[in-house]
Protein backbone atom coordinates (compact mmCIF):
# COMPACT_ATOMS: atom_id res chain seq x y z
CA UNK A 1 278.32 136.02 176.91
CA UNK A 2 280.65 138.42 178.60
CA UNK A 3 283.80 137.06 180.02
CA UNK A 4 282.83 138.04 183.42
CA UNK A 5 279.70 135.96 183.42
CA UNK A 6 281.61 132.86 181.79
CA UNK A 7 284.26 132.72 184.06
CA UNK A 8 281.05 133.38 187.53
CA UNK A 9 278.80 130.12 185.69
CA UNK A 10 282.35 128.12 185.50
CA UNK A 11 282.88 128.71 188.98
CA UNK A 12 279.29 128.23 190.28
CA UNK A 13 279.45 124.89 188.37
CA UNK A 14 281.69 123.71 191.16
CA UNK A 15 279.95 122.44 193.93
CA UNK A 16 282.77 123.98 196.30
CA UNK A 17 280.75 123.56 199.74
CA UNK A 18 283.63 124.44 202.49
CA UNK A 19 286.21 123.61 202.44
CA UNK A 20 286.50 121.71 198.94
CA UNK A 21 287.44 124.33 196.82
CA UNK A 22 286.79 121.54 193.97
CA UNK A 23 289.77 122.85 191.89
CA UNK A 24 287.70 126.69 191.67
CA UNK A 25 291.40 128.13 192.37
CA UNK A 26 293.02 126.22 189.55
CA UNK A 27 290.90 128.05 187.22
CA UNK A 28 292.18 130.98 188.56
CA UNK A 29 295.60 130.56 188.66
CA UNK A 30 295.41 129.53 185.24
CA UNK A 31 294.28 132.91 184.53
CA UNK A 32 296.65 134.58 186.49
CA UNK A 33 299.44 132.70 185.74
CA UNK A 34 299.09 133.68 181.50
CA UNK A 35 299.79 137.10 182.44
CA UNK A 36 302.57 136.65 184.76
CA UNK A 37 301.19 136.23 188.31
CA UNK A 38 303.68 134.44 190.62
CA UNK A 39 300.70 131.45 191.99
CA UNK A 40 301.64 129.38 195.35
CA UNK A 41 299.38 127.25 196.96
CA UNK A 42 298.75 127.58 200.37
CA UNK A 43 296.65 124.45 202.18
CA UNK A 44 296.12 122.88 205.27
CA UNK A 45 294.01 121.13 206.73
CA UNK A 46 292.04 120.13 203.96
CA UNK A 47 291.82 124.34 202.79
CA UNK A 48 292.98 125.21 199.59
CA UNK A 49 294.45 128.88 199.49
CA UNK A 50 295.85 130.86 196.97
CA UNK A 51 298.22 133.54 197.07
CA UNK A 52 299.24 134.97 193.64
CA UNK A 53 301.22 138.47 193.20
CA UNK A 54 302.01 140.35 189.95
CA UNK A 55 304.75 142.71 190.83
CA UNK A 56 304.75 146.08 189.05
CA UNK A 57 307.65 148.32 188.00
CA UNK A 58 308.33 149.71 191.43
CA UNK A 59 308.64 146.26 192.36
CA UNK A 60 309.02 145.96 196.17
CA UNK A 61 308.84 149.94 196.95
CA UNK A 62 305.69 150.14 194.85
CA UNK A 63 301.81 150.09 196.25
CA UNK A 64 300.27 146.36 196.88
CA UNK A 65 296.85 146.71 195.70
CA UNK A 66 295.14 142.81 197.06
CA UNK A 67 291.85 141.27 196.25
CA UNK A 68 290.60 139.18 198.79
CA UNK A 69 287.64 136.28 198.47
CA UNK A 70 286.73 133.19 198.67
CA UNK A 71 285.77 130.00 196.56
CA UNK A 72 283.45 128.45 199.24
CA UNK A 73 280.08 128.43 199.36
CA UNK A 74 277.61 127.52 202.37
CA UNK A 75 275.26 123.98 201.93
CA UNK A 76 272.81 124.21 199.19
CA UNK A 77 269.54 123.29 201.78
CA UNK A 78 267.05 121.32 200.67
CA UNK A 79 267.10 120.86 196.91
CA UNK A 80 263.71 120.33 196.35
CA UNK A 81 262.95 123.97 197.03
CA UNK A 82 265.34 125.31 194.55
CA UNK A 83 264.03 126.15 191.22
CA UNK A 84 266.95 125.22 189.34
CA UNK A 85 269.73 123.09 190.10
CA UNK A 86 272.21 125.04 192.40
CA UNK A 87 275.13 124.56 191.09
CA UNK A 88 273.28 124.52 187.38
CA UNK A 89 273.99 128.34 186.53
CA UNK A 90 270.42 129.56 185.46
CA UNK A 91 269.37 132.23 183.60
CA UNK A 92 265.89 133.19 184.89
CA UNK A 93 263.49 137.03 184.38
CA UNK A 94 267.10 138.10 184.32
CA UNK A 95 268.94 137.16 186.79
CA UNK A 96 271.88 134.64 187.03
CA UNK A 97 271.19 131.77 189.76
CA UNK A 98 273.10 129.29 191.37
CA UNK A 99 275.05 128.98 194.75
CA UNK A 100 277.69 131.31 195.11
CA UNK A 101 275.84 133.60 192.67
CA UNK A 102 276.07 136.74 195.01
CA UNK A 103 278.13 135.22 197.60
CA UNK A 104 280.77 135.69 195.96
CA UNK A 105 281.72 133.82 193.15
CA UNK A 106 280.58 136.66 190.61
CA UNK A 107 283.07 139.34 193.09
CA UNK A 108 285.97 136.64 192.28
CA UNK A 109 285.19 136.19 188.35
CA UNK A 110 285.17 140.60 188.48
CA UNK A 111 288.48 140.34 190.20
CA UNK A 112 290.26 138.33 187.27
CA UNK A 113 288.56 139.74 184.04
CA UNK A 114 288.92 143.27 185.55
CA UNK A 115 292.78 142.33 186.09
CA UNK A 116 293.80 140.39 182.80
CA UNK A 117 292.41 143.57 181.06
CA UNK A 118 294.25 146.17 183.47
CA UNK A 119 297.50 144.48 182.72
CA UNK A 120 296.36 144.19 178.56
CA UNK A 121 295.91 148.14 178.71
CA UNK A 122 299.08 148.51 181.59
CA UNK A 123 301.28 145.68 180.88
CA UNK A 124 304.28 148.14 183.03
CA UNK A 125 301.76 149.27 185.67
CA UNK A 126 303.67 150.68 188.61
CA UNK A 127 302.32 149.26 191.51
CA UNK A 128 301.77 145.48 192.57
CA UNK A 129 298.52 143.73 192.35
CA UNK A 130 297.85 140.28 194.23
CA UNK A 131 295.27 137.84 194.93
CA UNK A 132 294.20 136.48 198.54
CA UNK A 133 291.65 133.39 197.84
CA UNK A 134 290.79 130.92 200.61
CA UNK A 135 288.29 127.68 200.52
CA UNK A 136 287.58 128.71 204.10
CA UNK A 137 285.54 131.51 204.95
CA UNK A 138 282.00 130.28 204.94
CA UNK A 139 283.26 127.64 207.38
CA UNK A 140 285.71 127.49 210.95
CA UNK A 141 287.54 130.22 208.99
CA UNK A 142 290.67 128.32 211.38
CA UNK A 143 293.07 127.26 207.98
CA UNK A 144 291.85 130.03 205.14
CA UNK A 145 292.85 133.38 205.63
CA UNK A 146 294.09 133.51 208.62
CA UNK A 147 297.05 130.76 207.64
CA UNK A 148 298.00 132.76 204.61
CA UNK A 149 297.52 135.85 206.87
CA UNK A 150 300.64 134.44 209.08
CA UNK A 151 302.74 133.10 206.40
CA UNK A 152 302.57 137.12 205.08
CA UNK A 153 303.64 138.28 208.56
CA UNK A 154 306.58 135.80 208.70
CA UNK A 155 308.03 137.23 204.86
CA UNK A 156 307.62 140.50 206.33
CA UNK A 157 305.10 140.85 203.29
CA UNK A 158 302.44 143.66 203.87
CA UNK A 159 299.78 145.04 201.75
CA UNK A 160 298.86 148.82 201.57
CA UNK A 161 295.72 148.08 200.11
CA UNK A 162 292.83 145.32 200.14
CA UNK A 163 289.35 145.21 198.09
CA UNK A 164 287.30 141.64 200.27
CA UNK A 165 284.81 140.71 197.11
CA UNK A 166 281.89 140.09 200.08
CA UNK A 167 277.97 141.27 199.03
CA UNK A 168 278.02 144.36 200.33
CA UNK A 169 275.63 146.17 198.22
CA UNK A 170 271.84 146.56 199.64
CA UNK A 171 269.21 147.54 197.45
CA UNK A 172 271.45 148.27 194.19
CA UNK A 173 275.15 147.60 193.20
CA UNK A 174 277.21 150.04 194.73
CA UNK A 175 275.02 151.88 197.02
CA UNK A 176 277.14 150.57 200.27
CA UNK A 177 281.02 149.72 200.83
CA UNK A 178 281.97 148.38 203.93
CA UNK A 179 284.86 149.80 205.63
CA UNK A 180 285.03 147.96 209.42
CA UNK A 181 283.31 144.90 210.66
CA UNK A 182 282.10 144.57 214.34
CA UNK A 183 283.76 141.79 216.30
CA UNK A 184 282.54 139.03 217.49
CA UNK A 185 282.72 136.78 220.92
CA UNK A 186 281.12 133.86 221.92
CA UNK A 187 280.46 132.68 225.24
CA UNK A 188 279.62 128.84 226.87
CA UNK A 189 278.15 129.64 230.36
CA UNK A 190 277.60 126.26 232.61
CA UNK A 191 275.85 126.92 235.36
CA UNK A 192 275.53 124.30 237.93
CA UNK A 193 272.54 123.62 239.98
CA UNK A 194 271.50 119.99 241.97
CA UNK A 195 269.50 117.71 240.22
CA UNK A 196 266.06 116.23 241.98
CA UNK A 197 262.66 115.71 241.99
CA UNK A 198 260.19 118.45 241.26
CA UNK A 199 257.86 118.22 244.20
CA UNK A 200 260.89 118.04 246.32
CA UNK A 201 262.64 121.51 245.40
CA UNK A 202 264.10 122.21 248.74
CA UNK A 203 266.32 119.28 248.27
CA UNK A 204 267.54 120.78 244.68
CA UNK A 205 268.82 123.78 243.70
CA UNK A 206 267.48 124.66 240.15
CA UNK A 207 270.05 126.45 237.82
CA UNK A 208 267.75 127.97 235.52
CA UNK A 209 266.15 129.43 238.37
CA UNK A 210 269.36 130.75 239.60
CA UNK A 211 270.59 131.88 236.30
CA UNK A 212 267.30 134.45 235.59
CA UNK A 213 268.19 137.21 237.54
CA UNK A 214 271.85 137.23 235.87
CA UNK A 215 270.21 137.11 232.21
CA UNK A 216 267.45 139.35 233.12
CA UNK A 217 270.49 141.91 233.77
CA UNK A 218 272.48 140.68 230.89
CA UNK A 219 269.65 140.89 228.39
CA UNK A 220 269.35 144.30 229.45
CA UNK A 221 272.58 145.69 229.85
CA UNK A 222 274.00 148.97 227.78
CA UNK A 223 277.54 147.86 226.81
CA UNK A 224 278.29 150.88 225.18
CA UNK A 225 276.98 153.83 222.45
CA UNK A 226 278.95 152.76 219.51
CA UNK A 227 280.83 155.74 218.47
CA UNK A 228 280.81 157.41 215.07
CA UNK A 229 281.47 154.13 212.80
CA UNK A 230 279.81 151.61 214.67
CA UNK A 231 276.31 150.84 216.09
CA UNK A 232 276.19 150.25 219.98
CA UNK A 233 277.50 146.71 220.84
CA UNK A 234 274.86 143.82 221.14
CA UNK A 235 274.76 140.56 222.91
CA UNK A 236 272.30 137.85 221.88
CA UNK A 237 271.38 134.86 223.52
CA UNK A 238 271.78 131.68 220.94
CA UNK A 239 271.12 128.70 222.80
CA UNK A 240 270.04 127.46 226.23
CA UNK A 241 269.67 123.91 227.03
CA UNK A 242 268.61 121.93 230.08
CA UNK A 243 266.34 119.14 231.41
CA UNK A 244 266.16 115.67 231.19
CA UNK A 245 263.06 115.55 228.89
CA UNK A 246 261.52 114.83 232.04
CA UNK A 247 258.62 116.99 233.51
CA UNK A 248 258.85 115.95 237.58
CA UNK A 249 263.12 116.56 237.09
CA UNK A 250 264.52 119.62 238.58
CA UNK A 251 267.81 119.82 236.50
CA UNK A 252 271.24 119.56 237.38
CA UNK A 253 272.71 122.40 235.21
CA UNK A 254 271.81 124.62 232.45
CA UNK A 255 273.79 125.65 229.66
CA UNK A 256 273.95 129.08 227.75
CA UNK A 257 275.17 130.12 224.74
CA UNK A 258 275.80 133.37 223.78
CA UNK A 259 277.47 136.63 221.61
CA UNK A 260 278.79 139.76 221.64
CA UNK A 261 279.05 141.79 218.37
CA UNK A 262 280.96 144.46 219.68
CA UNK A 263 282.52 147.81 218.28
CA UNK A 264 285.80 149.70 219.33
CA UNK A 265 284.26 151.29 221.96
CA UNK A 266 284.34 148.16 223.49
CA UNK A 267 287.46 145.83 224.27
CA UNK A 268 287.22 142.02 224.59
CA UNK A 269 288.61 142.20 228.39
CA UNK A 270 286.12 144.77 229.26
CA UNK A 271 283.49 143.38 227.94
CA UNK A 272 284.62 139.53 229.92
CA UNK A 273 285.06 141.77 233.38
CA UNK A 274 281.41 142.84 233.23
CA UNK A 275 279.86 139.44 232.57
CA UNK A 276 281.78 137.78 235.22
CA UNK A 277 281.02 140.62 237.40
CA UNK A 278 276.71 140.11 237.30
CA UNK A 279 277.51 136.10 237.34
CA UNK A 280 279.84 136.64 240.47
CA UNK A 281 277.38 139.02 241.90
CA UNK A 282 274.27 136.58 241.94
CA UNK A 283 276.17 134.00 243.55
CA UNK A 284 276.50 131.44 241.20
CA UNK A 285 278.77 128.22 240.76
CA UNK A 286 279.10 128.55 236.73
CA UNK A 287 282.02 127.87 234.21
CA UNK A 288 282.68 130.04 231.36
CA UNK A 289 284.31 129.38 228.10
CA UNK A 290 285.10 132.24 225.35
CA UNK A 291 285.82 132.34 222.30
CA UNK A 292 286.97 135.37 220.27
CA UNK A 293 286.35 134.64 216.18
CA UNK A 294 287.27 138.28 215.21
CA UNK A 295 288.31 142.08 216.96
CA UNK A 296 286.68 145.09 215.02
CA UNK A 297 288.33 146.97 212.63
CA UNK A 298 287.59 149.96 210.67
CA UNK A 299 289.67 151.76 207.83
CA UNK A 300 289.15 155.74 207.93
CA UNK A 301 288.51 157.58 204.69
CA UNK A 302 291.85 157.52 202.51
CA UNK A 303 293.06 156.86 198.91
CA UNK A 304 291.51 153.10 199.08
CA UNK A 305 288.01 154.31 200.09
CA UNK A 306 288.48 157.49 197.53
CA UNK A 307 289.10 155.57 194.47
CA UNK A 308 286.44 152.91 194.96
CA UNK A 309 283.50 155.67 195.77
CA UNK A 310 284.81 157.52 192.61
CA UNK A 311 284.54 154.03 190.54
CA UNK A 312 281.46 153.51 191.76
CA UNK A 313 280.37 157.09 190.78
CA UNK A 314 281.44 156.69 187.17
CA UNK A 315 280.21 153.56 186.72
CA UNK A 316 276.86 153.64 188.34
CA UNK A 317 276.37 157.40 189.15
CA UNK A 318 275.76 156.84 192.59
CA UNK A 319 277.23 158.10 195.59
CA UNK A 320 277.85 155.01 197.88
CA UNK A 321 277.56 154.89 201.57
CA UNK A 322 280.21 153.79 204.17
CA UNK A 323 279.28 150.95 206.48
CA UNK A 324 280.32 149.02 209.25
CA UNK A 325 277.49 146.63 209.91
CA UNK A 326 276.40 142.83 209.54
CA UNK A 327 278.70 139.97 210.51
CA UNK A 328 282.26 139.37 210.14
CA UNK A 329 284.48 138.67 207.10
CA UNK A 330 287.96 137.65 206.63
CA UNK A 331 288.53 141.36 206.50
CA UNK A 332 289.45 141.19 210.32
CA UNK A 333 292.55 138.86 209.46
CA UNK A 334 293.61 140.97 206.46
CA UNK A 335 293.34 144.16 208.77
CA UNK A 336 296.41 142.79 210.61
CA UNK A 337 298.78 143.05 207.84
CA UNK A 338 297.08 145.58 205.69
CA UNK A 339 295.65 149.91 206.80
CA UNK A 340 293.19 150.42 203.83
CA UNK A 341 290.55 147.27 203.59
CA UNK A 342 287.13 147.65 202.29
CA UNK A 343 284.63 145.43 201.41
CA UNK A 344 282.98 145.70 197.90
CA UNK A 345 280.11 143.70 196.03
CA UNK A 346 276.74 142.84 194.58
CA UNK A 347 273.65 142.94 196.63
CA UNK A 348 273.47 140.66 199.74
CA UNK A 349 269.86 140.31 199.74
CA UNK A 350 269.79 136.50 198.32
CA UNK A 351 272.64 134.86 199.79
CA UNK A 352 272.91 132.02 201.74
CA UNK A 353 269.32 131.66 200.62
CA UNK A 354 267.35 129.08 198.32
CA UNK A 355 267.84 130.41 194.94
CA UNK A 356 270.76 132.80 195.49
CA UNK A 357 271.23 134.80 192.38
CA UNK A 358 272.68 137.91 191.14
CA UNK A 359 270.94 140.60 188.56
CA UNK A 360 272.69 140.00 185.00
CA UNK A 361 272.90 143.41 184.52
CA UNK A 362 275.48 143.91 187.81
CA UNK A 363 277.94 141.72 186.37
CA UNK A 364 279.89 143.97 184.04
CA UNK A 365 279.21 147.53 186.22
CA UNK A 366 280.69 145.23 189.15
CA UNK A 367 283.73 144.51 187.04
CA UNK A 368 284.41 147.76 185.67
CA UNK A 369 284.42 149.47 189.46
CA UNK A 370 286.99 146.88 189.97
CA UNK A 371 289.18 147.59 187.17
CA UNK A 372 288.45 151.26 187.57
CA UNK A 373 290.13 150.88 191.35
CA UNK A 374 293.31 149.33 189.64
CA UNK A 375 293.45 152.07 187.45
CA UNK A 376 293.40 154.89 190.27
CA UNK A 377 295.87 153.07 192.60
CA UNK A 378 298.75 150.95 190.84
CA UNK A 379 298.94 152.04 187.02
């Protein structure tokens, strides 16, 4: 068994549902810390997060290359429907399965064995290399990456370059790399009606009645064309509750849930001005609550992108696409503190699913790009 694939089944062993990182980021900085990473501990909250840093010869003036991930994984579902025990690693028609298999425990197993045999081969490698890990992500995302984000800002500590670990690959490993994630806004619309009886209407007012016309125009609003890196901006409906259960009650209010995924042709104050504009312009009495989880971002073509398209070319032969879609990642914290962030790993098609699993045969390749992207930016 490779080391890559006995360090993954070690960490999918750990049932490390968010936020218990069930001790997945001792392992690593046991790792790290045999060939001289500086480990420090980072939790709140009940979040484990790690932030380890090997500086290189050029010490402070040198190139920060960072690998970003997580140790959390989302709730197994219903175990019944599994196949094998999910946090069992399985070897099945060859493939490895268990939770976290693709998402992304394999991406933060490639990290370390691609590092510990960087620094064997470059023990005085120039640059810096460090390690962002949070038990967060899958979760509120509130005390992960975003905490270790802030106590970065407040050393004055930046990184000029950031490989995230997510699934990123869609049919085979390496055909996509994502460089920018949409954002993404939620919205809690109340809008208030009068409760009464149903053959009496004319002494209620009945806010799903009142709210159609404003989602009729919401639903088929054109917030914007995207631009060259991003698809248009979309807003989805999630939720929308009202009623008493009853069927001869005319409610008393009706609430809707919704989101934006939006690009940066769009700004969150914009985008706020033009819903409150079609609510105030149908008249009605309504509260709104918002919540912005993450602003786009989007790193440009540059040495980060170039080396990890060449490593994938070497290693796989194929010439990987650029992308900027599906949801967000803790990319959009590490954007704040970092230029060049990309998103690399194995194919997303299983996670979060029953029987999550990864193809044996990506472990190593998915590895090797890794250590191939050391090699181009901080020997």
């Amino acid at each position: 068994m490779s080391g890559t694939l006995a360090l993954t089944e070690e960490l999918i062993a750990r049932a490390s549902v968010t936020p218990d990182d069930q001790h997945c980021q001792q392992l690593l900085i046991d790792r790290l810390s045999a060939i001289g990473f500086d480990c420090e501990t980072i939790a709140s909250h009940g979040v484990t997060n790690l932030w380890a840093v090997r500086r290189g010869t050029d010490g402070t003036n040198g190139k920060l290359l960072a690998f970003a991930g997580h140790t959390d994984v989302v709730p197994t579902g219903p175990l019944e429907q599994w196949s094998s025990p999910p946090f069992v690693p399985t070897h099945r028609d060859g493939k490895l399965y268990g939770r976290g298999a693709a998402d992304m425990k394999t991406s933060i197993a490639g990290f370390v064995v691609a590092t510990e045999e960087f620094v064997a081969a470059h023990p005085d490698h120039r640059g810096s290399i460090a390690f962002l890990i949070t038990s967060d992500e899958e979760g509120p995302a509130a005390y992960g990456t975003v905490k270790v984000v802030e106590a970065l800002k407040a050393r004055n500590e930046r990184l000029d370059y950031c490989v995230v670990g997510e699934p990123t690959s869609d049919a085979t490993l390496g055909d996509v790399v994502k460089n920018g994630r949409r954002g993404s806004m939620s919205g809690k619309l109340t809008v208030k009606g009068v409760q009464g009886h149903i053959a009496y209407p004319h002494l209620a007012k009945n806010p799903i009645h009142l709210l159609a016309p404003a989602l009729a125009e919401l639903v088929s609003e054109h917030w914007d064309a995207g631009n060259e890196h991003f698809p248009p901006t979309t807003w989805q409906v999630s939720n929308l509750i009202s009623g008493t259960g009853a069927s001869n009650v005319i409610p008393g209010r009706a609430e809707l849930t919704f989101n934006f995924r939006f690009s940066t042709a769009s700004t969150v104050d914009g985008l706020q001005r033009r819903v409150h504009a079609m609510l105030d312009k149908h008249g009605l009495d309504y509260e709104l609550d918002w919540t912005v989880s993450g602003l786009p971002f989007l790193t440009p073509r540059g040495d980060l992108s170039n080396a990890l398209e060449q490593a994938i070319k070497d290693e796989t032969g194929l010439t990987t696409a650029l992308s900027t879609t599906g949801g967000t990642s803790d990319g959009r914290f590490i954007a704040q503190i970092c230029e060049q962030v990309v998103e690399f790993g194995p194919p997303n098609g299983s996670i979060h699913k029953i029987d999550e699993h990864i193809e044996l045969a990506f472990v190593e390749p998915l590895k090797n790009i890794y250590r191939r992207v050391l090699v181009a930016l901080v020997a």
